[in-house]
Protein backbone atom coordinates (compact mmCIF):
# COMPACT_ATOMS: atom_id res chain seq x y z
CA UNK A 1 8.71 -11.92 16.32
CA UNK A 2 7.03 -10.67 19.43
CA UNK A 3 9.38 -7.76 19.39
CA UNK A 4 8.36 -6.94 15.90
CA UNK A 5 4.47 -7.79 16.50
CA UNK A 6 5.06 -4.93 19.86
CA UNK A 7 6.96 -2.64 18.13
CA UNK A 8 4.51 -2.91 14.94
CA UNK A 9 1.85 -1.13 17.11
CA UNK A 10 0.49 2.62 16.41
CA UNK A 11 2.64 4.84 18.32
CA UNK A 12 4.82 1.76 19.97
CA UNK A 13 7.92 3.10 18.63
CA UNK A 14 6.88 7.12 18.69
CA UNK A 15 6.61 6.81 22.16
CA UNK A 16 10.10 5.46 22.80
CA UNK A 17 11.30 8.08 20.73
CA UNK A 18 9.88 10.55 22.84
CA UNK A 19 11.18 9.08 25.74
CA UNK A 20 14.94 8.92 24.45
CA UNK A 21 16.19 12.16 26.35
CA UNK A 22 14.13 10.90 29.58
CA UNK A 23 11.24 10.78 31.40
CA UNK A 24 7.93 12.02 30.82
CA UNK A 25 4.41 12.16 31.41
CA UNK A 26 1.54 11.23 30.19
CA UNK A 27 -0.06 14.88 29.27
CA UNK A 28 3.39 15.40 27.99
CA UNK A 29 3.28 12.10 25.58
CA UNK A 30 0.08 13.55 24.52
CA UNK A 31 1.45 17.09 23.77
CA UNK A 32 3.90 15.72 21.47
CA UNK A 33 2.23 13.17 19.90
CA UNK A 34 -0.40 15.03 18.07
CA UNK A 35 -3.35 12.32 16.87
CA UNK A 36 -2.77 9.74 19.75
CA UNK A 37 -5.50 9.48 22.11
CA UNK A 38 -4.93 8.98 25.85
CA UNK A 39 -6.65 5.22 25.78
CA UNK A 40 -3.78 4.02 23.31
CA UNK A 41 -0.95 5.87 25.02
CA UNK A 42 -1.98 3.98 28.28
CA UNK A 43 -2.84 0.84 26.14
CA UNK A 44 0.95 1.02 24.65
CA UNK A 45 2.65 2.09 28.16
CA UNK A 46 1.10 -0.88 29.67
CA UNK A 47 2.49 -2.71 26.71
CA UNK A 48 5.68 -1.36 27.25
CA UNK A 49 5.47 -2.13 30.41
CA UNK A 50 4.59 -5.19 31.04
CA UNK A 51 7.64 -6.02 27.91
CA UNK A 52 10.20 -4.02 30.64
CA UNK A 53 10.76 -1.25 27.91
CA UNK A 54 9.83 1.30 30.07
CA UNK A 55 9.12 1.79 33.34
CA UNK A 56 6.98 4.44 36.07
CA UNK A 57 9.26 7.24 37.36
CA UNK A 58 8.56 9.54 39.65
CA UNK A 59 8.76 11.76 36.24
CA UNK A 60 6.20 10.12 34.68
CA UNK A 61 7.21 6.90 32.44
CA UNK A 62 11.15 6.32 31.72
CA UNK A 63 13.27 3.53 29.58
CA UNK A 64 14.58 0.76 31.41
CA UNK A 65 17.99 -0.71 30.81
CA UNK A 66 16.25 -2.69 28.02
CA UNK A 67 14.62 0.20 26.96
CA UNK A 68 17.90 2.29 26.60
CA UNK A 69 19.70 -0.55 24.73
CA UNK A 70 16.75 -0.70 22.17
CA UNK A 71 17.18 3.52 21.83
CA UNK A 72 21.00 2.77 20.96
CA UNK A 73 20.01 0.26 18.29
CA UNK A 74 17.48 2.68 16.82
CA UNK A 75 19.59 5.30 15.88
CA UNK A 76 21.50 3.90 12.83
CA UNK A 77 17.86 3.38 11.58
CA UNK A 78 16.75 7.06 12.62
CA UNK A 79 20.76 8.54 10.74
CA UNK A 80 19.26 6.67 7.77
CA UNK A 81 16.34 7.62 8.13
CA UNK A 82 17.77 10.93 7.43
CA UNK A 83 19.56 10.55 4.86
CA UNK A 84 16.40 9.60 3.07
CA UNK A 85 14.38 12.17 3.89
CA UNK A 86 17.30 14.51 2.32
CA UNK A 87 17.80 11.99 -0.67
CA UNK A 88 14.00 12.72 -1.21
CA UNK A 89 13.69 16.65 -0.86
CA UNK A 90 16.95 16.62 -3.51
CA UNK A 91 14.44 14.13 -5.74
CA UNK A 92 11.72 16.57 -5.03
CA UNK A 93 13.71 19.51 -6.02
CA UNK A 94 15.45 17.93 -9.07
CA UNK A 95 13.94 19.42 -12.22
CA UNK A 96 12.01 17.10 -14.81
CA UNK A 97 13.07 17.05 -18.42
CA UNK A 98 10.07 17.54 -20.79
């Protein structure tokens, strides 16, 4: 449940997914995270952290080994995730009988 309880946290699991492709900085964390202020992005990297998620780079912050073996178990949620989205824009687009 801690897992769950850390990941369950504003911008937790938007911040992995910006770090999937690799490391980055805070200002760019920031810029692509449009809403999150810079006292919860260092509030969750600590977080992260301190849980070995992620890790300082020289880049900025990076995934750990932990951190890159959560990203590989994300992505069947993120392909279905997907699908959804599509499932709902057909749903959107369907017409309505009156």
């Amino acid at each position: 449940m801690a897992a769950l309880d850390l990941f369950g946290r504003r911008w937790a699991l938007r911040i992995l997914w910006e770090l999937r492709a690799g490391p980055l900085g805070a200002r760019a964390l920031l810029a692509r995270c449009e809403g999150l202020s810079s006292s919860v992005l260092y509030q969750r990297l600590r977080e992260l952290a301190s849980s070995g998620i992620i890790a300082p780079s020289a880049d900025g912050y990076e995934l750990t080994r932990l951190g890159t073996a959560l990203r590989d178990a994300l992505r069947p949620l993120d392909e279905w995730a997907i699908t959804w989205a599509q499932e709902q824009e057909h749903n959107d687009q369907a017409p309505t009988e009156t």
